[in-house]
C-alpha atoms as a PDB file:
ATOM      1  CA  UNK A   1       0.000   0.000   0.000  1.00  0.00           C
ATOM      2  CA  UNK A   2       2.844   2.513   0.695  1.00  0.00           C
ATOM      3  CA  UNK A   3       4.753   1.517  -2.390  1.00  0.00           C
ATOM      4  CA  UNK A   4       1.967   2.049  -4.652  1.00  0.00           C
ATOM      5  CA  UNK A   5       1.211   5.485  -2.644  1.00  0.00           C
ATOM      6  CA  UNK A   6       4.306   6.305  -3.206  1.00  0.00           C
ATOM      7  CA  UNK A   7       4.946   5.712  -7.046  1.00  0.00           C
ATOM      8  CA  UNK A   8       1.400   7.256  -7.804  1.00  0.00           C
ATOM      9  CA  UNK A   9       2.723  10.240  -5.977  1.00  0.00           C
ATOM     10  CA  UNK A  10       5.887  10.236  -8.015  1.00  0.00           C
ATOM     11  CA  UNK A  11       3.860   9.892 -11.289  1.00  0.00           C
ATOM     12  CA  UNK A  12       1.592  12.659 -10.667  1.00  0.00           C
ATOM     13  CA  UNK A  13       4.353  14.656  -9.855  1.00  0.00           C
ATOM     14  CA  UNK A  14       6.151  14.129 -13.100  1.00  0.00           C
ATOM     15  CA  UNK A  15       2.988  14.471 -14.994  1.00  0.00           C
ATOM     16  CA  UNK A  16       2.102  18.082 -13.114  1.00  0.00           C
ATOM     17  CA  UNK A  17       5.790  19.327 -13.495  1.00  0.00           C
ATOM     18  CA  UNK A  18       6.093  17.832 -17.392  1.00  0.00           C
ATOM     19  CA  UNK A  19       2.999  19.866 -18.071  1.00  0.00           C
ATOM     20  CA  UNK A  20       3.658  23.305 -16.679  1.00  0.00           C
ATOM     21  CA  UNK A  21       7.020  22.838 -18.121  1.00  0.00           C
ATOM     22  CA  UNK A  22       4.986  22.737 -21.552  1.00  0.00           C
ATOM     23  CA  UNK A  23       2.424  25.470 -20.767  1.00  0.00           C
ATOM     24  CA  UNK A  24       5.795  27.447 -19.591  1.00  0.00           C
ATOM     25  CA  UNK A  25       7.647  26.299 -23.326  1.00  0.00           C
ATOM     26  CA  UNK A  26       4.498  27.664 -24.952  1.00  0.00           C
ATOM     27  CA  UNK A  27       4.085  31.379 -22.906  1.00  0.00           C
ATOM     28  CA  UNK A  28       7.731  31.924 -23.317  1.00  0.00           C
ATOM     29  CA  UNK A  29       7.734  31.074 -27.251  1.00  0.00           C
ATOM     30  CA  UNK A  30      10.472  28.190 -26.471  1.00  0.00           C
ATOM     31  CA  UNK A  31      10.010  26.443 -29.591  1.00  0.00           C
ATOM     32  CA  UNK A  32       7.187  23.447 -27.957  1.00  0.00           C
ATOM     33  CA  UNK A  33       3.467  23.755 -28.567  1.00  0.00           C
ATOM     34  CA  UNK A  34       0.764  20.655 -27.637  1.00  0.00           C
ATOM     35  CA  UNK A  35      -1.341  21.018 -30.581  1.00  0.00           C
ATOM     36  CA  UNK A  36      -4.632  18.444 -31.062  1.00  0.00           C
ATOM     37  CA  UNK A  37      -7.116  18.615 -33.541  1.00  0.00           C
ATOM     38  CA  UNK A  38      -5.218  21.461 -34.707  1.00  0.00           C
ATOM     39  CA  UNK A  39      -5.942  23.662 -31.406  1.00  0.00           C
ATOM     40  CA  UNK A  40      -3.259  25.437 -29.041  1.00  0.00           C
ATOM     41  CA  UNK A  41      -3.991  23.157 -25.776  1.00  0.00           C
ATOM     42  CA  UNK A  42      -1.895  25.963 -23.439  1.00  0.00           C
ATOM     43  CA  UNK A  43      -3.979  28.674 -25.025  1.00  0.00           C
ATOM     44  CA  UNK A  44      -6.897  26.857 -24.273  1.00  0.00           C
ATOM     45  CA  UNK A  45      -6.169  25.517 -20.808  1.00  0.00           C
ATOM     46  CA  UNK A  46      -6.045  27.394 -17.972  1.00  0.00           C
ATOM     47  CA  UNK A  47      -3.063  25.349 -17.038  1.00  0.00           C
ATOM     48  CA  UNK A  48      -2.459  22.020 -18.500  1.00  0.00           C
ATOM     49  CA  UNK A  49      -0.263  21.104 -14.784  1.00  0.00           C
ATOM     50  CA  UNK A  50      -3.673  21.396 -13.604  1.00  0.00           C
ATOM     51  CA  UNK A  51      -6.151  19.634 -15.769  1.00  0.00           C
ATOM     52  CA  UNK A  52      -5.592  15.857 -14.875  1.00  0.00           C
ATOM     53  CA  UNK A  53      -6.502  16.605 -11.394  1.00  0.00           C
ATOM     54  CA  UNK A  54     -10.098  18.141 -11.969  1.00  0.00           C
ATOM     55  CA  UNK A  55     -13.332  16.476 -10.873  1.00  0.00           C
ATOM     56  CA  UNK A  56     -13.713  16.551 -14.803  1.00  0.00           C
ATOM     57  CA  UNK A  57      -9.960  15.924 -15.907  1.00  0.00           C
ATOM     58  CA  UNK A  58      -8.425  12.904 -16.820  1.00  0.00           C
ATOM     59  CA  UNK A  59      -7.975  11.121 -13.501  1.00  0.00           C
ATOM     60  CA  UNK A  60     -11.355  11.043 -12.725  1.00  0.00           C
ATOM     61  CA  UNK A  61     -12.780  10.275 -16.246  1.00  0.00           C
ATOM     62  CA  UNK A  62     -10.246   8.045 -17.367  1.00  0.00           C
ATOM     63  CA  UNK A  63      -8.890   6.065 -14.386  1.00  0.00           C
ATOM     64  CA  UNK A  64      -9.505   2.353 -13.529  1.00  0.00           C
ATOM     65  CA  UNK A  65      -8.261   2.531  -9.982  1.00  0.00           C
ATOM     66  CA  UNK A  66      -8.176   6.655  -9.021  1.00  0.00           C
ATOM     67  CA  UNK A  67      -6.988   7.161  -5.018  1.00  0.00           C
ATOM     68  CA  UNK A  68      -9.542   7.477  -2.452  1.00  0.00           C
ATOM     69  CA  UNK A  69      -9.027   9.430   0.253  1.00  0.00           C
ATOM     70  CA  UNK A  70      -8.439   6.226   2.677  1.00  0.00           C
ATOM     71  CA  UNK A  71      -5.755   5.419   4.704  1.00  0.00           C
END
């Protein structure tokens, strides 16, 4: 139970700081844009670092086993 605490933990902190280093590559014209369906995502998105972690983001619609709040 730790161990798998502990590498979702690492995962979603990879995934937050991968994305706001996008959304950063984007507002500072570094060369990287996330296009999809030929749409800006970081223009879109509020902050893509942020979006997996909504009631409506990708965690929650998408996930076979999303953390509870238990122990």
């Amino acid at each position: 139970m730790v161990t798998r605490r502990c590498v979702v933990n690492c995962l979603d902190n990879a995934l937050h700081d991968f994305l706001f280093a996008l959304g950063e590559a984007n507002d500072f014209d570094k060369g990287i844009t996330l296009v999809f369906d030929g749409k800006n995502l970081a223009e879109i998105s509020d902050g893509l670092h942020g979006e997996a972690f909504t009631d409506e983001g990708w965690i929650a619609r998408f996930s076979e086993f999303p953390e509870t709040s238990e122990p």
